[in-house]
N, C-alpha and C. Protein backbone atom coordinates (compact mmCIF):
# COMPACT_ATOMS: atom_id res chain seq x y z
N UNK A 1 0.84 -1.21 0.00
CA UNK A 1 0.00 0.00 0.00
C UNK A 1 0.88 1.25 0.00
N UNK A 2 1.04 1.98 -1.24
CA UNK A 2 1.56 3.43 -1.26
C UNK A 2 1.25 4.33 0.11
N UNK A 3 1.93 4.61 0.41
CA UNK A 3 1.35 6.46 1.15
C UNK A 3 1.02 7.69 0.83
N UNK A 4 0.42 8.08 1.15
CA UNK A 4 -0.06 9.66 0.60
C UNK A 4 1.45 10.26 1.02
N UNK A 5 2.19 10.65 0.15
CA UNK A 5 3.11 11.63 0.94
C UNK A 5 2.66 12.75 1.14
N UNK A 6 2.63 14.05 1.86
CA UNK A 6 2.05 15.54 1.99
C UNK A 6 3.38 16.34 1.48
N UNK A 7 2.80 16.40 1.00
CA UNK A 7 3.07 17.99 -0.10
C UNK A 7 4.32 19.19 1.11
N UNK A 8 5.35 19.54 1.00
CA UNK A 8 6.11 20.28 1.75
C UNK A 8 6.92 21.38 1.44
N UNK A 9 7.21 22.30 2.31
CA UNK A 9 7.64 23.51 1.45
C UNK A 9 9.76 22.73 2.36
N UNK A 10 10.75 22.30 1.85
CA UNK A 10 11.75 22.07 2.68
C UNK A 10 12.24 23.71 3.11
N UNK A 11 13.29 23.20 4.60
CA UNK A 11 13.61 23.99 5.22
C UNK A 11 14.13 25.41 4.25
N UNK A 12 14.96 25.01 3.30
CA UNK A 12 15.58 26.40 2.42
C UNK A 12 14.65 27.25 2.06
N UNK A 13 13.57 26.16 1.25
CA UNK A 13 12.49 27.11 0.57
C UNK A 13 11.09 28.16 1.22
N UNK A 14 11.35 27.37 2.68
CA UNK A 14 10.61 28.06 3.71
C UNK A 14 11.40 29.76 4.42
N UNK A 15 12.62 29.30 4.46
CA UNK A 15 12.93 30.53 4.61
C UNK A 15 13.06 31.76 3.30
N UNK A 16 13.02 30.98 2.07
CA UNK A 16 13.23 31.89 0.88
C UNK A 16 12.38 32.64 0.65
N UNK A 17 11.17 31.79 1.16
CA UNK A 17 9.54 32.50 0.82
C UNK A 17 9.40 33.19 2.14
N UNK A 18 9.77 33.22 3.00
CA UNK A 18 9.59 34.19 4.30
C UNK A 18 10.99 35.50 4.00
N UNK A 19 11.72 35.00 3.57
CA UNK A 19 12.93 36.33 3.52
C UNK A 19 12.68 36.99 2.38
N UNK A 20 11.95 36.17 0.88
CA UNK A 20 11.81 37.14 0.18
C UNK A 20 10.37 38.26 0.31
N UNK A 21 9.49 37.76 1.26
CA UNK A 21 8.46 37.92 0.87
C UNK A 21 8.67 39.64 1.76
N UNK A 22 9.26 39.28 3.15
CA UNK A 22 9.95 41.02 3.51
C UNK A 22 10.75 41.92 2.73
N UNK A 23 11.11 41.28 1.88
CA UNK A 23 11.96 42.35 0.89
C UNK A 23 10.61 42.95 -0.25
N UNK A 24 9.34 42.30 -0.06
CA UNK A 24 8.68 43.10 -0.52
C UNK A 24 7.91 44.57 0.02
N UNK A 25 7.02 45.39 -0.74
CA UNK A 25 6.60 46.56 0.09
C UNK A 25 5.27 46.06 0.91
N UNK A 26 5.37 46.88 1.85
CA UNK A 26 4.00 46.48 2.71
C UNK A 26 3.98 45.68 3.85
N UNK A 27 3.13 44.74 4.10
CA UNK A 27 2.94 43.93 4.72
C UNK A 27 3.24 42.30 4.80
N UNK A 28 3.56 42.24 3.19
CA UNK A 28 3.54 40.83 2.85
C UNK A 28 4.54 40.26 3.71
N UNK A 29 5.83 40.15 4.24
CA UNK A 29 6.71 39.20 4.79
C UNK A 29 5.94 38.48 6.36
N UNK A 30 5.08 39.83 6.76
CA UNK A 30 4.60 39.77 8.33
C UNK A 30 3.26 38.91 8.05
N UNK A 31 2.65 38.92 6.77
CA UNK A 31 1.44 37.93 6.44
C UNK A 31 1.82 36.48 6.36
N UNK A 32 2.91 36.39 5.26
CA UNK A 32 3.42 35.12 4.99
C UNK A 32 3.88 34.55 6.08
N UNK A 33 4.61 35.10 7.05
CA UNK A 33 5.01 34.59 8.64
C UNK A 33 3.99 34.40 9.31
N UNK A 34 3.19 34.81 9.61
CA UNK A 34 2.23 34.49 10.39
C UNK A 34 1.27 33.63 10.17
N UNK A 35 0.97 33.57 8.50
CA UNK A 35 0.14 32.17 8.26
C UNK A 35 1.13 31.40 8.46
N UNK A 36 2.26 31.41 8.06
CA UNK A 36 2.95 30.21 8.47
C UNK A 36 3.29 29.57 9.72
N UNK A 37 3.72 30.52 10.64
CA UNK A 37 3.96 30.18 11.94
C UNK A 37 2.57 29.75 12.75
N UNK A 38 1.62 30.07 12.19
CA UNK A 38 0.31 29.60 13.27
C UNK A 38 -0.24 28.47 12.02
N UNK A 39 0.32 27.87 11.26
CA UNK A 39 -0.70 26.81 10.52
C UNK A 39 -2.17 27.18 10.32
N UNK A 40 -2.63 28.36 10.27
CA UNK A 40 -3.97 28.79 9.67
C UNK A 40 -4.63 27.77 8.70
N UNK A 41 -5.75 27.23 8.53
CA UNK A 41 -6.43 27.70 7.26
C UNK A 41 -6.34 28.85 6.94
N UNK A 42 -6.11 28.70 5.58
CA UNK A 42 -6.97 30.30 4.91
C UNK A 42 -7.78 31.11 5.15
N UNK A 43 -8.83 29.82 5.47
CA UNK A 43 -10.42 30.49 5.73
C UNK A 43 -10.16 30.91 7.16
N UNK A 44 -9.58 30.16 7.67
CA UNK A 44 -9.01 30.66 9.46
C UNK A 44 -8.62 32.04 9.80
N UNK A 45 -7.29 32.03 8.80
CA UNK A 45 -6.15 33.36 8.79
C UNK A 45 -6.95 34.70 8.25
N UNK A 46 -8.03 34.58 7.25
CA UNK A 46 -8.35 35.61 6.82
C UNK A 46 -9.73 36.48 7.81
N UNK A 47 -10.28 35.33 8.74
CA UNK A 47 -10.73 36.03 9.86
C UNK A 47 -10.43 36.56 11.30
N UNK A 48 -8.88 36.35 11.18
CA UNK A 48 -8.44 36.67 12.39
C UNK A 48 -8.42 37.88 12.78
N UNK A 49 -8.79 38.51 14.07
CA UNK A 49 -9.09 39.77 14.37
C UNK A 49 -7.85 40.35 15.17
N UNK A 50 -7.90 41.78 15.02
CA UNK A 50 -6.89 42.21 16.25
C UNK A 50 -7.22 41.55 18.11
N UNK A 51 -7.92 41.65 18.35
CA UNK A 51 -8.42 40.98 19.43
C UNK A 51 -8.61 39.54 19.93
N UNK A 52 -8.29 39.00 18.79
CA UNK A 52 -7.81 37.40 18.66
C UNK A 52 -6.13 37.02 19.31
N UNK A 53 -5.84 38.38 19.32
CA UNK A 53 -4.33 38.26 19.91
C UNK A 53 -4.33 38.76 21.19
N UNK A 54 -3.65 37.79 22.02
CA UNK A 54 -3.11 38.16 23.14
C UNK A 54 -1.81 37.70 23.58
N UNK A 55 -1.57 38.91 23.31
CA UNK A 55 -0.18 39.53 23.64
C UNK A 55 0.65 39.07 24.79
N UNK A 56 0.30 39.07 25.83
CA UNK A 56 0.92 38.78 27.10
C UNK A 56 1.03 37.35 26.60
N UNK A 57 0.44 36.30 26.83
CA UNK A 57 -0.15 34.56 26.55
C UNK A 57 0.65 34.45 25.34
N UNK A 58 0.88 35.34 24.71
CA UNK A 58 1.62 35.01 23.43
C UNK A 58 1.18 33.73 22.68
N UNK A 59 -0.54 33.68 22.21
CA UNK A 59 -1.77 32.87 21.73
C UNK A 59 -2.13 33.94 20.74
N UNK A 60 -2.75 33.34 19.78
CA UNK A 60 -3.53 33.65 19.18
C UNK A 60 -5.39 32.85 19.17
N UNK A 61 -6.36 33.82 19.12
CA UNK A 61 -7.25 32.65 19.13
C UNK A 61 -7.47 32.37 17.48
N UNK A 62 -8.43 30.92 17.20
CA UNK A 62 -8.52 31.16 15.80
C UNK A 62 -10.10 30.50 16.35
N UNK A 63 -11.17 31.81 16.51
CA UNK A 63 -12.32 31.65 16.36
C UNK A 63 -13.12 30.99 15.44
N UNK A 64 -12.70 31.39 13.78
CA UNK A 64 -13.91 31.36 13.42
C UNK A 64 -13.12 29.97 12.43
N UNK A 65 -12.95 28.37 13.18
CA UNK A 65 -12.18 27.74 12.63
C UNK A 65 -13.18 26.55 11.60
N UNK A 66 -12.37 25.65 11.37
CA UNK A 66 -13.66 24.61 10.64
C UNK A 66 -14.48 24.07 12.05
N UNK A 67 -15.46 23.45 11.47
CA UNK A 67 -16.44 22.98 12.06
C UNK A 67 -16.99 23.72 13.26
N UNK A 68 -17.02 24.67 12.87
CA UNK A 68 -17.61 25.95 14.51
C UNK A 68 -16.70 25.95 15.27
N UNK A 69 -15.39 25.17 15.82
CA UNK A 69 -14.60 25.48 16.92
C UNK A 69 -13.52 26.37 16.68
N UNK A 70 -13.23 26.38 18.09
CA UNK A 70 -12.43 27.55 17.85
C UNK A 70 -11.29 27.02 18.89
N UNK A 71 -10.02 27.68 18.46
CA UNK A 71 -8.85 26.88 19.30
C UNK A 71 -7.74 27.96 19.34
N UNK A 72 -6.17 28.35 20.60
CA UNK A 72 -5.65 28.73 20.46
C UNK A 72 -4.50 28.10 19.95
N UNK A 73 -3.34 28.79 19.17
CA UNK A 73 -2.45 28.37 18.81
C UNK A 73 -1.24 29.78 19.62
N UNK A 74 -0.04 29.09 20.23
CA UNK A 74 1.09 29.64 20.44
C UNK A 74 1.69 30.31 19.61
N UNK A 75 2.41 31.70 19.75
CA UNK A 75 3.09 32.54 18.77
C UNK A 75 4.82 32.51 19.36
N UNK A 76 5.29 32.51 18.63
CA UNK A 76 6.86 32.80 18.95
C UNK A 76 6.71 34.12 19.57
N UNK A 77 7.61 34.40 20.61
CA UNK A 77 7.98 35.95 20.86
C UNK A 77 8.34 36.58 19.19
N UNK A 78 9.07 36.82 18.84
CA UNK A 78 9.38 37.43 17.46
C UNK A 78 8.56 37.73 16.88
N UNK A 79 7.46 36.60 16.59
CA UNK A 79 6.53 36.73 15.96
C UNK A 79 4.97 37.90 16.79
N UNK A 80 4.92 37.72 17.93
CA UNK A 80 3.85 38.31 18.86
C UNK A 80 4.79 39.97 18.65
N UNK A 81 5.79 40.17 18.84
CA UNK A 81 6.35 41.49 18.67
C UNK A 81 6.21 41.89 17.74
N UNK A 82 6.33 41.77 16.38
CA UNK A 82 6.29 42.07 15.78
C UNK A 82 4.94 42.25 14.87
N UNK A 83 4.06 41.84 15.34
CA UNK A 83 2.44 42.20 15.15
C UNK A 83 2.18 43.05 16.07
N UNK A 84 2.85 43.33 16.81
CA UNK A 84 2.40 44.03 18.52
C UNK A 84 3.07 45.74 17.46
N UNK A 85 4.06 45.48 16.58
CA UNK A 85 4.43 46.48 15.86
C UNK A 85 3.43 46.97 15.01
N UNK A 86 2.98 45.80 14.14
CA UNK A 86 2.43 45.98 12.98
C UNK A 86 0.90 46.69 13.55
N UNK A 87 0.51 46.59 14.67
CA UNK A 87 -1.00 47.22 15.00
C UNK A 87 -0.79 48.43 15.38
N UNK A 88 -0.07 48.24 16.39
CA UNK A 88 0.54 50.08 16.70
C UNK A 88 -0.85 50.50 17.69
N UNK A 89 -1.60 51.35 17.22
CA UNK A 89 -2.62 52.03 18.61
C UNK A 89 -4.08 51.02 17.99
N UNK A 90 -3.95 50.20 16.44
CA UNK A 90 -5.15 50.04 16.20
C UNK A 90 -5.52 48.80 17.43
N UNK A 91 -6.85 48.75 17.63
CA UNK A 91 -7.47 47.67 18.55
C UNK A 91 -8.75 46.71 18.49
N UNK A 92 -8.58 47.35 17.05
CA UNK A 92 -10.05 46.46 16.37
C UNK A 92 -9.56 46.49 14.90
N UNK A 93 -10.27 45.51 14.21
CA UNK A 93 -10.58 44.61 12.89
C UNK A 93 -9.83 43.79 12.58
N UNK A 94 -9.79 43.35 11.25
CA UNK A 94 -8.90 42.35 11.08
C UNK A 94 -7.60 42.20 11.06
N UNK A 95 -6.36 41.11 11.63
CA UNK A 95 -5.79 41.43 12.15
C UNK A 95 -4.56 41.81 10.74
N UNK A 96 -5.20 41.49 9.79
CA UNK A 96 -4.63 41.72 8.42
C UNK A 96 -5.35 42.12 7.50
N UNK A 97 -5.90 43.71 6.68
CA UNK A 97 -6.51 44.40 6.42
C UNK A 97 -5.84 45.24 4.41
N UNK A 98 -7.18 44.79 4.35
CA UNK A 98 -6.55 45.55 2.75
C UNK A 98 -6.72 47.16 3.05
N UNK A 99 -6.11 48.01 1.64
CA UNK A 99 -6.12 49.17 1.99
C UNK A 99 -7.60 49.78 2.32
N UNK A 100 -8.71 49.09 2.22
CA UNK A 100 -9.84 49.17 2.20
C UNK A 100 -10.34 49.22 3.56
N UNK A 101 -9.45 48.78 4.39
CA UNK A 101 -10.05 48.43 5.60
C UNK A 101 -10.92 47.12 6.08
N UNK A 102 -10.77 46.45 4.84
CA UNK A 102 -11.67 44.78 4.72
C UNK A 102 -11.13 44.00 5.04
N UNK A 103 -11.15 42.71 5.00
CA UNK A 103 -10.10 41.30 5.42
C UNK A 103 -9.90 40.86 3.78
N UNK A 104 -9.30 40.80 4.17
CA UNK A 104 -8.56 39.73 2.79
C UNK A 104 -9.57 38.70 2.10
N UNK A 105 -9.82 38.57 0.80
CA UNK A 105 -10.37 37.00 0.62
C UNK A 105 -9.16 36.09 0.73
N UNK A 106 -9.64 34.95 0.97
CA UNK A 106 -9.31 33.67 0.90
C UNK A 106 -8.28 33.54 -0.60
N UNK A 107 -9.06 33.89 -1.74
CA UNK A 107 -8.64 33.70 -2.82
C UNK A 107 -6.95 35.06 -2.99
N UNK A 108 -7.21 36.30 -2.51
CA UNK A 108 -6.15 37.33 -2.74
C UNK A 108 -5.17 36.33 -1.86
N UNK A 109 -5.11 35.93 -0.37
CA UNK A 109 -4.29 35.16 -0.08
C UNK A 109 -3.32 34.49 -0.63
N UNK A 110 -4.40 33.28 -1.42
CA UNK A 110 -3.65 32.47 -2.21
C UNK A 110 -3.06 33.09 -3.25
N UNK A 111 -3.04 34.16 -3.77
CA UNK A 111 -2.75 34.49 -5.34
C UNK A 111 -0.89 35.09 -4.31
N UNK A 112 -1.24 35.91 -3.31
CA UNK A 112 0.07 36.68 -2.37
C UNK A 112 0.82 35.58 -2.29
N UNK A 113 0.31 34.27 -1.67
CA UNK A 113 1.89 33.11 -1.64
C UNK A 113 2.17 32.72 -2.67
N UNK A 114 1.25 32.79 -3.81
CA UNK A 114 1.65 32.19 -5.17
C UNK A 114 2.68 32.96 -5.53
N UNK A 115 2.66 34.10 -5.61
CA UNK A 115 3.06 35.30 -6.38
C UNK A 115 4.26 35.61 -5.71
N UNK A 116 4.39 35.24 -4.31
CA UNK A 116 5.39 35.42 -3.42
C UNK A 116 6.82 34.29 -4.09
N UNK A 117 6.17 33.19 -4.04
CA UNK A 117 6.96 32.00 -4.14
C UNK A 117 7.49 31.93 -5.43
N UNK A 118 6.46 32.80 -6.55
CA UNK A 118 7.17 32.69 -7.93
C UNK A 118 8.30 33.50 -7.81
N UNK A 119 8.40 34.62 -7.41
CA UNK A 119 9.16 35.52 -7.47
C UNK A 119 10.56 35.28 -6.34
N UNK A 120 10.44 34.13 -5.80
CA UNK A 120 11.76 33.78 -4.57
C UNK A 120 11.54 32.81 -5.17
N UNK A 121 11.42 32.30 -6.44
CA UNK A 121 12.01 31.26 -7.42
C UNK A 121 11.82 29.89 -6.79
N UNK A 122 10.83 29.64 -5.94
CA UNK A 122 10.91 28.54 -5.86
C UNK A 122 10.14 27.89 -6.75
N UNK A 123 10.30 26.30 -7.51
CA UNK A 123 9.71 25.99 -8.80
C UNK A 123 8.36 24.98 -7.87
N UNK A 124 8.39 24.55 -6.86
CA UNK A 124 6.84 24.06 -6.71
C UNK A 124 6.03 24.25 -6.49
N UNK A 125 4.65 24.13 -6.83
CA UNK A 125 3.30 24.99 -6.77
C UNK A 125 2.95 25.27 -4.75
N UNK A 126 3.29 26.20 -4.94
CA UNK A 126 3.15 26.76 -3.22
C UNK A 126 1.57 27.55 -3.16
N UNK A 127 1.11 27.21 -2.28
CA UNK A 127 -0.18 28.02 -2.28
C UNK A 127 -0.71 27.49 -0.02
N UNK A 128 -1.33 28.38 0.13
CA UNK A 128 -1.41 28.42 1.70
C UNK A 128 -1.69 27.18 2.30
N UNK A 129 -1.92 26.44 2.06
CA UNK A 129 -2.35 24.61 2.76
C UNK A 129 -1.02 24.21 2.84
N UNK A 130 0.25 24.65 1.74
CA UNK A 130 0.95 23.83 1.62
C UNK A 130 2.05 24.50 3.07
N UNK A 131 1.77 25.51 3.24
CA UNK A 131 2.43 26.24 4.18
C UNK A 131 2.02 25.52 5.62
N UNK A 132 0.62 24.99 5.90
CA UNK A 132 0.31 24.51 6.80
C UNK A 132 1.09 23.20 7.19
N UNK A 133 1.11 22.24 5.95
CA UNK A 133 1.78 21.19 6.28
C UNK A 133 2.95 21.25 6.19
N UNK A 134 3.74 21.79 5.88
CA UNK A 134 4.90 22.43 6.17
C UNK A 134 5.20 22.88 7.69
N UNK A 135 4.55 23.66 8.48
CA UNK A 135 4.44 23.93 9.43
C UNK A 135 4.49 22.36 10.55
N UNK A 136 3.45 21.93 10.08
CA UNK A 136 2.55 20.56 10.70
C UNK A 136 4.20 19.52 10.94
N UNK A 137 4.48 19.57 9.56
CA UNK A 137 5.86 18.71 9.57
C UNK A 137 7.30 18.92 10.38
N UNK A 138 7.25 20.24 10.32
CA UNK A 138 8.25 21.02 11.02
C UNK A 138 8.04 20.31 12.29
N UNK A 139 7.10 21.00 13.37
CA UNK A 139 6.92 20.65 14.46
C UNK A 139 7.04 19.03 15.03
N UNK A 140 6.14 18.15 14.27
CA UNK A 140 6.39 16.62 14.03
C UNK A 140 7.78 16.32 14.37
N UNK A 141 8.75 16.55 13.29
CA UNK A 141 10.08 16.19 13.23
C UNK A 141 10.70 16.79 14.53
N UNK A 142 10.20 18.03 14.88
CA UNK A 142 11.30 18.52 16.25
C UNK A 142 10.62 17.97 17.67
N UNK A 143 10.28 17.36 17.45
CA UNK A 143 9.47 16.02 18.54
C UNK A 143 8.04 16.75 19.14
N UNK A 144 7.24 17.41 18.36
CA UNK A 144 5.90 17.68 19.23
C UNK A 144 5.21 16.58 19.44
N UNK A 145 4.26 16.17 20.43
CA UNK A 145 3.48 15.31 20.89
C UNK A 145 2.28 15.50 19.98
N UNK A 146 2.13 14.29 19.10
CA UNK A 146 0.97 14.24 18.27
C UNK A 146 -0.42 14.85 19.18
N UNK A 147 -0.73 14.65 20.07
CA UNK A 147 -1.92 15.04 20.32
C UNK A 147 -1.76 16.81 20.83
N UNK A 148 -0.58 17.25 21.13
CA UNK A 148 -0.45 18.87 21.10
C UNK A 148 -0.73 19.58 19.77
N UNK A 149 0.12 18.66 18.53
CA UNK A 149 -0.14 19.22 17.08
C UNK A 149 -1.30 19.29 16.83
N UNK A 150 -2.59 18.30 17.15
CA UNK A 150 -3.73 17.95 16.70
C UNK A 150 -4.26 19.45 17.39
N UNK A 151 -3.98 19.80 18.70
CA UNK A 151 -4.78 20.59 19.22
C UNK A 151 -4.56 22.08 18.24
N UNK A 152 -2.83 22.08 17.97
CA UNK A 152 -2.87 23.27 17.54
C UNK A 152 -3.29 23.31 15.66
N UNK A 153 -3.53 22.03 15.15
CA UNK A 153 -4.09 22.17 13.71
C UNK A 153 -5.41 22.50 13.86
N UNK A 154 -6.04 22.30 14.71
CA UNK A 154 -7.76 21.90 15.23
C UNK A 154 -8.56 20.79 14.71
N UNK A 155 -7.18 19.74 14.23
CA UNK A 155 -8.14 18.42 13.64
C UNK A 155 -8.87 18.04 14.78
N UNK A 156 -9.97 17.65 14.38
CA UNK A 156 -10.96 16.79 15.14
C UNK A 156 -10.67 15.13 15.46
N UNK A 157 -9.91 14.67 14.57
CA UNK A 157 -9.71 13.55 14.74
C UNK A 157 -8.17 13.43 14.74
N UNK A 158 -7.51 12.18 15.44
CA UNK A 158 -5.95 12.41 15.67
C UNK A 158 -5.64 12.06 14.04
N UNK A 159 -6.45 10.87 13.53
CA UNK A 159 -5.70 10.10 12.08
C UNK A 159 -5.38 11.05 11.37
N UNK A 160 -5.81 12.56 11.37
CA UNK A 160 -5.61 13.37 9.78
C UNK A 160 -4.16 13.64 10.58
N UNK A 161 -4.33 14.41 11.68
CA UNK A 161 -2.78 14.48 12.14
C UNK A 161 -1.44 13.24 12.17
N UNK A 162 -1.94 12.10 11.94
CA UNK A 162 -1.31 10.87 11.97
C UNK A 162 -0.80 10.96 10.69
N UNK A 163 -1.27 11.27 9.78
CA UNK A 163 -1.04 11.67 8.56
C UNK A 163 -0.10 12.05 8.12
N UNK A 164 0.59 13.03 9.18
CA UNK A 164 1.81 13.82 8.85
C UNK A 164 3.18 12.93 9.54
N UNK A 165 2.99 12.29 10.21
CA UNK A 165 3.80 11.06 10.65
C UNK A 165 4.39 10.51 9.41
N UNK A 166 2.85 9.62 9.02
CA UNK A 166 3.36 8.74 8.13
C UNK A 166 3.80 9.37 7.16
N UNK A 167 4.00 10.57 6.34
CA UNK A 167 4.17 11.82 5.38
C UNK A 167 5.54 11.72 6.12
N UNK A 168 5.90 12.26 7.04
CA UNK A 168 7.60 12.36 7.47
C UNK A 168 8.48 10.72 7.44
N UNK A 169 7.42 10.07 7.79
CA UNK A 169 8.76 8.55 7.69
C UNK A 169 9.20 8.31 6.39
N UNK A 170 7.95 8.77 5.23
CA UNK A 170 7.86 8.52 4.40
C UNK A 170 9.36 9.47 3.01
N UNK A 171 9.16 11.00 4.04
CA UNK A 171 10.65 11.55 3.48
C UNK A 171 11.40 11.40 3.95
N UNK A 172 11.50 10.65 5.03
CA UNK A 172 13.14 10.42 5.40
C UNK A 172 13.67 9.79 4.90
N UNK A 173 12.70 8.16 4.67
CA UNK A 173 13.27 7.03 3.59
C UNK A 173 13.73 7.78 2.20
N UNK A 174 12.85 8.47 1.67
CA UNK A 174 13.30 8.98 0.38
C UNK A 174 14.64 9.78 0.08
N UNK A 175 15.06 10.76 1.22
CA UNK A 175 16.19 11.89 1.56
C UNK A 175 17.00 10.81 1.61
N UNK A 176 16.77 10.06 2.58
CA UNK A 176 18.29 8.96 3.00
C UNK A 176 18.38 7.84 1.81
N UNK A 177 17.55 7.44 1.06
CA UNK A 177 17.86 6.56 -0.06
C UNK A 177 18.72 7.91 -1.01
N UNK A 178 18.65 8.80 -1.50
CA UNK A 178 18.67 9.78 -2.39
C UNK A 178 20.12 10.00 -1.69
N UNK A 179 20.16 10.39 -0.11
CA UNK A 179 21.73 10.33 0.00
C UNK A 179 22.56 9.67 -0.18
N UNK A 180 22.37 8.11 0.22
CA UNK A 180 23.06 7.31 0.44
C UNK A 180 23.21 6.57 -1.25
N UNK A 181 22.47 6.76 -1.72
CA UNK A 181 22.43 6.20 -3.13
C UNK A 181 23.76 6.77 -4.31
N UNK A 182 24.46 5.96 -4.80
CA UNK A 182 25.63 6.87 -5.53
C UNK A 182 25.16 6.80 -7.01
C-alpha cells in the first residue's frame, strides 16, 4: 500500500519564501510569517481579528475555525512582537486588512503566496495549505506530541494528524535513499 506523501515547502524554501516575501513593500513578509507560523487555514487566517491576539499569553485565538470550533495556537515571541508592531494604537478589525479596511479573501491570499513564491524562485506549486503542512511537519520532526499538534491544527480527529507522521517517515526514507544512493 503506497502512502499519501504531503506535499512540503523544505527547510531552504521556507525561509526563501519568508525572507523574500519582507523584501517586498507592505505587509507581505509579516502575512506570509504568520500564516505560516500559526498553521492557519486560509479560511481561518483571513478572519483573524486584532483581538484574537493576546499579547501577554503570546496565543492567538482562531475563532472562526472549521467545524464551529475555535482553538488557540502559540506565537513565537518574534513573531507576537512584531504584530504588537504591525498594530501600533489600532485595537479592532482584522488582524490583516486591505487598503480598504476589509479582510482579505481567501482567494487574494492564495494568489500573495503564489506570487510570493514565484518571485523567490521557488519551482513548486506553493499556495497556503501547503504552508500549513509544512508547518505541521516542522513541528512533528522537532518532537511535538501528536496530540499537542492535533490541538494546535484543530483536527478533530488524531488520524488526519497521523497523517503527517506517516508523510515524514515517508521523506526520510526517500532523503536517506537519495543520500546514500551513488
Amino acid at each position: 500500500m503506497r502512502q499519501r506523501v504531503i506535499a512540503r515547502l523544505s527547510r531552504e524554501e521556507e525561509t526563501r519564501l519568508i525572507t523574500h516575501a519582507y523584501r517586498m513593500q507592505g505587509e507581505r513578509g509579516l502575512l506570509i510569517k504568520t500564516l505560516f507560523q500559526t498553521g492557519a487555514r486560509v479560511s481561518e487566517f483571513v478572519n483573524l481579528k486584532v483581538e484574537d491576539v493576546f499579547f501577554e499569553e503570546q496565543m492567538i485565538l482562531i475563532a472562526k475555525a472549521k467545524g464551529g470550533k475555535s482553538r488557540y495556537v502559540p506565537l513565537l515571541p518574534e513573531l507576537a512582537q512584531e504584530l504588537r508592531t504591525h498594530l501600533g494604537q489600532r485595537m479592532v478589525g482584522y488582524l490583516f486588512e486591505t487598503n480598504r479596511a476589509t479582510r482579505y479573501s481567501p482567494r487574494r491570499i492564495q494568489y500573495i503566496v503564489k506570487e510570493t513564491a514565484e518571485q523567490a524562485e521557488i519551482t513548486k506549486r506553493v499556495y497556503p495549505h501547503l504552508l500549513r503542512h509544512s508547518v505541521a511537519t516542522t513541528l512533528l520532526e522537532r518532537g511535538m506530541p501528536m496530540e499537542q499538534m492535533q490541538k494546535c491544527l484543530g483536527h478533530s480527529k488524531l488520524e488526519t494528524t497521523q497523517l503527517y507522521a506517516e508523510s515524514s517517515t515517508q521523506m526520510m526514507r526517500e532523503s536517506s535513499q537519495r543520500a546514500l544512493s551513488r
